[in-house]
Protein backbone atom coordinates (compact mmCIF):
# COMPACT_ATOMS: atom_id res chain seq x y z
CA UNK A 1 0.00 0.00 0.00
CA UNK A 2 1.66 3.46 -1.02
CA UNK A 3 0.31 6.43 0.22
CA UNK A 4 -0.10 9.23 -2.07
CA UNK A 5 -1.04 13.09 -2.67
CA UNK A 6 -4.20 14.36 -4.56
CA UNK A 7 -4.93 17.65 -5.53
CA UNK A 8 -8.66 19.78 -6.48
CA UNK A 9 -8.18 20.32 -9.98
CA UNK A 10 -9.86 23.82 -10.77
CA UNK A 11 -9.88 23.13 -15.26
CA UNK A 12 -13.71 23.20 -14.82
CA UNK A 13 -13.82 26.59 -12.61
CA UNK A 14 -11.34 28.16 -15.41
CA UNK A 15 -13.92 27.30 -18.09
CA UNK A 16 -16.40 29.26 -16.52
CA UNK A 17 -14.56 31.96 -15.87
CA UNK A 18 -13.06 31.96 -19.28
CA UNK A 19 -16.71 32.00 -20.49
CA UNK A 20 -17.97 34.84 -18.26
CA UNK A 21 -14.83 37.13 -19.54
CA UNK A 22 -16.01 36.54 -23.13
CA UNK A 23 -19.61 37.49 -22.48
CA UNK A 24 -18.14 40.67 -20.98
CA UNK A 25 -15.87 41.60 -23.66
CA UNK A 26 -18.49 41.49 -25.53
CA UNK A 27 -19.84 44.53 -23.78
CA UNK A 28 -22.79 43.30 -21.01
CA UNK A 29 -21.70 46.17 -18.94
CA UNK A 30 -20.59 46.94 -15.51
CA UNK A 31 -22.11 44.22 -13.57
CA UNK A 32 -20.85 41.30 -15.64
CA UNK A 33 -17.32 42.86 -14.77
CA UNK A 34 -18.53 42.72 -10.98
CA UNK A 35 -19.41 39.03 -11.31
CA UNK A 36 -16.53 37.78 -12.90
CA UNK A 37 -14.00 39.49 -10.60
CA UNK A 38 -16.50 38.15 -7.74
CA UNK A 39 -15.57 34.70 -9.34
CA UNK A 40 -12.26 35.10 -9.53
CA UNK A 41 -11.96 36.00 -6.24
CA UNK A 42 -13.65 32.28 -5.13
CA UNK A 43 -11.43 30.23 -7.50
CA UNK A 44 -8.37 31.85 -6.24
CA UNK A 45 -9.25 30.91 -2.51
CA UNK A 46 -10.92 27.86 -3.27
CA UNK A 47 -8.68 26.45 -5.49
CA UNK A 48 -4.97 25.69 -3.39
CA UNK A 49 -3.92 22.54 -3.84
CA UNK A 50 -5.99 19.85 -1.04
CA UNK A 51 -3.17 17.74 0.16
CA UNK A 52 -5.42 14.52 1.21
CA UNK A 53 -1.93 11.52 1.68
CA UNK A 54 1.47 11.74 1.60
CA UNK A 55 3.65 9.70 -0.88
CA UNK A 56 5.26 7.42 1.70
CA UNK A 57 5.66 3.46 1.17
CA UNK A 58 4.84 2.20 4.88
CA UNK A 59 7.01 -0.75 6.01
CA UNK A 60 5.65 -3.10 7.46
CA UNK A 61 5.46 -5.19 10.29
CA UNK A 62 5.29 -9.06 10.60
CA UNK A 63 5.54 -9.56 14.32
CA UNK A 64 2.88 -10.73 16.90
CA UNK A 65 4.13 -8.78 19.91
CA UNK A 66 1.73 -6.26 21.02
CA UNK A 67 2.64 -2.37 21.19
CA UNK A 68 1.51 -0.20 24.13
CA UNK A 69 0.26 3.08 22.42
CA UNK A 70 0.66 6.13 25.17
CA UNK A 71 -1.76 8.61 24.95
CA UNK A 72 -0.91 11.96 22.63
CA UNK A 73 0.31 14.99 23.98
CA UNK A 74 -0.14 18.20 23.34
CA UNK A 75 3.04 20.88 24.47
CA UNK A 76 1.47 23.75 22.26
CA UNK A 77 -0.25 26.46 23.74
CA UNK A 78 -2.25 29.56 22.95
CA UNK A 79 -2.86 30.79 19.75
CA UNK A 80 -2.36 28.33 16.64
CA UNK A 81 -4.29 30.10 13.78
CA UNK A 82 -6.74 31.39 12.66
CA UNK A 83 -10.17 31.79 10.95
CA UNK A 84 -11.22 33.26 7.51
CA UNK A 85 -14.17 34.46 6.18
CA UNK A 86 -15.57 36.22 2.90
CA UNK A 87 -14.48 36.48 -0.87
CA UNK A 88 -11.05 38.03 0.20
CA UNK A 89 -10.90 35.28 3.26
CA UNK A 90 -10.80 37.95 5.88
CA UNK A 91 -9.49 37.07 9.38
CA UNK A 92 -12.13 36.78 11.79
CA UNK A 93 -10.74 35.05 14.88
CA UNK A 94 -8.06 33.19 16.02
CA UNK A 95 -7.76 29.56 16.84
CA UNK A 96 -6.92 29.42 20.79
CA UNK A 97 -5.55 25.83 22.79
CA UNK A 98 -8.09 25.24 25.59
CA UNK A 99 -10.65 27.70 24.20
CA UNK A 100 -12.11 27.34 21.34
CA UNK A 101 -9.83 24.25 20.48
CA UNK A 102 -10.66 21.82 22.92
CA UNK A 103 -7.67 20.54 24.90
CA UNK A 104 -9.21 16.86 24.18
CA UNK A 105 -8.26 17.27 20.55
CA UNK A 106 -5.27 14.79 21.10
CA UNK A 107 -7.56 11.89 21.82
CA UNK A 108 -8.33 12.35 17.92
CA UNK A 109 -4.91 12.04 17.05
CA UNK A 110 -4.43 9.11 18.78
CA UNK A 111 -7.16 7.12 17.30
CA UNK A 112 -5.66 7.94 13.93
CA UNK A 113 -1.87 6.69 15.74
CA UNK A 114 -3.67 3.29 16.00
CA UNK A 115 -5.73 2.59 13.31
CA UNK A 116 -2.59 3.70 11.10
CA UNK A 117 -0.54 1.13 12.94
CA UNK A 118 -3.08 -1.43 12.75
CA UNK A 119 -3.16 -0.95 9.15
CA UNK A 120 0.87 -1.78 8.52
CA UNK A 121 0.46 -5.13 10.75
CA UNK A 122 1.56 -4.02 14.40
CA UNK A 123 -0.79 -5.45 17.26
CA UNK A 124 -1.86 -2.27 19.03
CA UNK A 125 -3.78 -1.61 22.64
CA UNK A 126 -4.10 1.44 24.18
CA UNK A 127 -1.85 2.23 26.82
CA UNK A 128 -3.33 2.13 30.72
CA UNK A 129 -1.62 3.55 34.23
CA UNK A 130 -1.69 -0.92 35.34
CA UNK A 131 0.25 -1.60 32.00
CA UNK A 132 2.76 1.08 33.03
CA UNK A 133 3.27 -0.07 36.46
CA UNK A 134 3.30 -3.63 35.39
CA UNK A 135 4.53 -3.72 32.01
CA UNK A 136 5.63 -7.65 32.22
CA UNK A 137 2.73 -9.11 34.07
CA UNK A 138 0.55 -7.51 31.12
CA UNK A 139 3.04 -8.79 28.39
CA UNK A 140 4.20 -5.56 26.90
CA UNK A 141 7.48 -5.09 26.70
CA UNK A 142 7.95 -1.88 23.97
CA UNK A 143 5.55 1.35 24.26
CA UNK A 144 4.75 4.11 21.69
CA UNK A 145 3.72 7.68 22.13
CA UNK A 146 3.70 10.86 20.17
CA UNK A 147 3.94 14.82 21.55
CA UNK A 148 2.78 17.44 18.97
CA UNK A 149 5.33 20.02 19.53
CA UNK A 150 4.32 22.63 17.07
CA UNK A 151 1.45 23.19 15.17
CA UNK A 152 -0.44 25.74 12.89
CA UNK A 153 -4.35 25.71 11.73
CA UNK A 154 -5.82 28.05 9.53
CA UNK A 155 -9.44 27.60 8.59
CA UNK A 156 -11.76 29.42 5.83
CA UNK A 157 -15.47 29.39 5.16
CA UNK A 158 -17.27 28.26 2.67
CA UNK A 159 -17.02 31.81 0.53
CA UNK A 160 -13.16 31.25 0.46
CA UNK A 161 -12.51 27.66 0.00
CA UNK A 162 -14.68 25.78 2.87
CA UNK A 163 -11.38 24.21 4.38
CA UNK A 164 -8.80 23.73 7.31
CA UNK A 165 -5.42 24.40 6.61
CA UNK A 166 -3.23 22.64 8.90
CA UNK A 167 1.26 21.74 9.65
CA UNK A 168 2.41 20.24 12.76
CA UNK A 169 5.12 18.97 14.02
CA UNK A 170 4.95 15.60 15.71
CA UNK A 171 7.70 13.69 17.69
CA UNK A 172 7.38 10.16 18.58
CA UNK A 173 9.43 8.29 20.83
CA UNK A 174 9.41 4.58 20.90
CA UNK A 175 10.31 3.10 24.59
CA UNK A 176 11.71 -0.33 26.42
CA UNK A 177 8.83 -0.47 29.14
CA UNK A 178 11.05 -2.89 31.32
CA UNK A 179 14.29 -0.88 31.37
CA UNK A 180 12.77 2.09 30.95
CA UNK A 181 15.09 3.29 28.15
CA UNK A 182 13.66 5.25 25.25
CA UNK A 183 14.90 3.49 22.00
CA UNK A 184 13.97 5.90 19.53
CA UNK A 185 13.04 9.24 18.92
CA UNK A 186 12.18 11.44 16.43
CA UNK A 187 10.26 14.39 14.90
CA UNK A 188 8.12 14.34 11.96
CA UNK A 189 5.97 17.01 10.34
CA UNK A 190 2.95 16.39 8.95
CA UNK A 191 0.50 18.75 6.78
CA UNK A 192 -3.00 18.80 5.05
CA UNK A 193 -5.97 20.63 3.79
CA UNK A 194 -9.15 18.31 5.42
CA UNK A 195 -13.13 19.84 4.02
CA UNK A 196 -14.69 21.87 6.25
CA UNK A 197 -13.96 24.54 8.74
CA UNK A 198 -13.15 22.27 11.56
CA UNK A 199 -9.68 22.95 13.27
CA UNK A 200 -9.81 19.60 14.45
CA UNK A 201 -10.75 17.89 11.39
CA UNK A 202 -7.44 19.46 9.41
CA UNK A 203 -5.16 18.67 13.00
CA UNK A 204 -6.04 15.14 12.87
CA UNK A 205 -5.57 15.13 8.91
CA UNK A 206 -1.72 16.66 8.89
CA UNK A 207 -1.22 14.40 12.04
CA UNK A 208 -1.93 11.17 9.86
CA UNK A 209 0.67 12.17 7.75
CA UNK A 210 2.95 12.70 10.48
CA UNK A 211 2.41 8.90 11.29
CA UNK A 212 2.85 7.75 7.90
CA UNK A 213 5.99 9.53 7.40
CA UNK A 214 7.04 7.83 10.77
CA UNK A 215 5.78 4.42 9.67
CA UNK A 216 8.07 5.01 6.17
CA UNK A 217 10.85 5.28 8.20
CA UNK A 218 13.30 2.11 8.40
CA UNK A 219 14.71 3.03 11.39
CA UNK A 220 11.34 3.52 13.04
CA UNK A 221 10.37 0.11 11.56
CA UNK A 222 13.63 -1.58 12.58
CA UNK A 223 13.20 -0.21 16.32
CA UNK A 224 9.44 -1.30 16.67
CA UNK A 225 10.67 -5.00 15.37
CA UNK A 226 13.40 -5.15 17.67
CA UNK A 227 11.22 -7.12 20.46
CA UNK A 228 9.35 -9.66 17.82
């Protein structure tokens, strides 16, 4: 399975507007001139490129050992973007950490950790405070959790391209839960351009291809094998 990039194409939008400049040329006056600068104005902020995948071959995984996933963290704070409304996508707010972001947002991402694991072979189970304190008598030996240490969300309404905008930043770090020894660690950034207006929808989006760029990696792969 190779993950892979797609983009809106905006040939049909062009037409139109190719069409509309015609009729005016052709003098319909004033308000055909409006219109098609009004429609400009939508194709230009409707029409960036809508990064859905990233072009990363996952390796992966042929053991039976099960992985402890920790829960995501979250070490950004305050203001990460911001919202944008109207034909010339006018900032209205900003996107806030524990306002009107919910600070439960990471629960998402780790949901999307796990099924994108699941998906490249490894035997997953969420991570609990027993398996911690009793890593052996539960049968885990190797645990897996990810921090978002940066991240950026812009979001637009459905005048200027009906999407969420979103780069972050995640690191993962892959640890020996009987030694206590953290194996591996490293950052990855991920970014995307989800539907909608939803911060959280465009977070979880650019976070999936955070993972999959971790799951490419061989020295990820190699570290995550090490216990099979």
């Amino acid at each position: 399975m190779r993950y892979h990039s797609s983009y809106l194409c905006c040939v049909d939008h062009w037409k139109v507007l190719l069409y509309l400049m015609a009729i005016d040329k052709f003098g319909r006056g004033i308000k055909m001139k409006y219109t098609v600068i009004m429609f400009l104005g939508l194709i230009l902020c409707a029409c960036g490129p809508t990064i859905a995948v990233v072009d990363y071959e996952p390796v992966r995984n042929t053991g039976t050992e099960s992985i402890a996933i920790v829960q995501t963290q979250n070490a950004t704070m305050g203001s990460v973007g911001a919202h944008h409304d109207g034909v010339l996508a006018i900032q209205k707010y900003t996107w806030v950490i524990g306002s009107n972001i919910s600070t439960t947002f990471p629960v998402v991402v780790t949901d999307v950790l796990r099924n994108e694991m699941s998906m490249v072979g490894y035997d997953v189970i969420n991570m609990t405070t027993t398996m911690l304190t009793s890593a052996m008598e539960e049968g885990l030996s190797l645990s897996i959790g990810a921090t978002i240490v940066s991240m950026d969300v812009d979001t637009y309404s459905a005048l200027c391209g009906n999407k969420a905008n979103a780069t972050l930043d995640m690191r993962f770090d892959v640890t020996d839960l009987v030694s206590g020894e953290v194996l591996y660690t490293e950052t990855f950034q991920g970014t995307a351009s989800a539907s909608g207006s939803d911060p959280v929808a465009g977070i979880s989006m650019a976070a999936q291809n955070a993972i999959r760029a971790f799951l490419a990696s061989e020295l990820a792969s190699t570290t995550l094998s090490g216990f099979n």
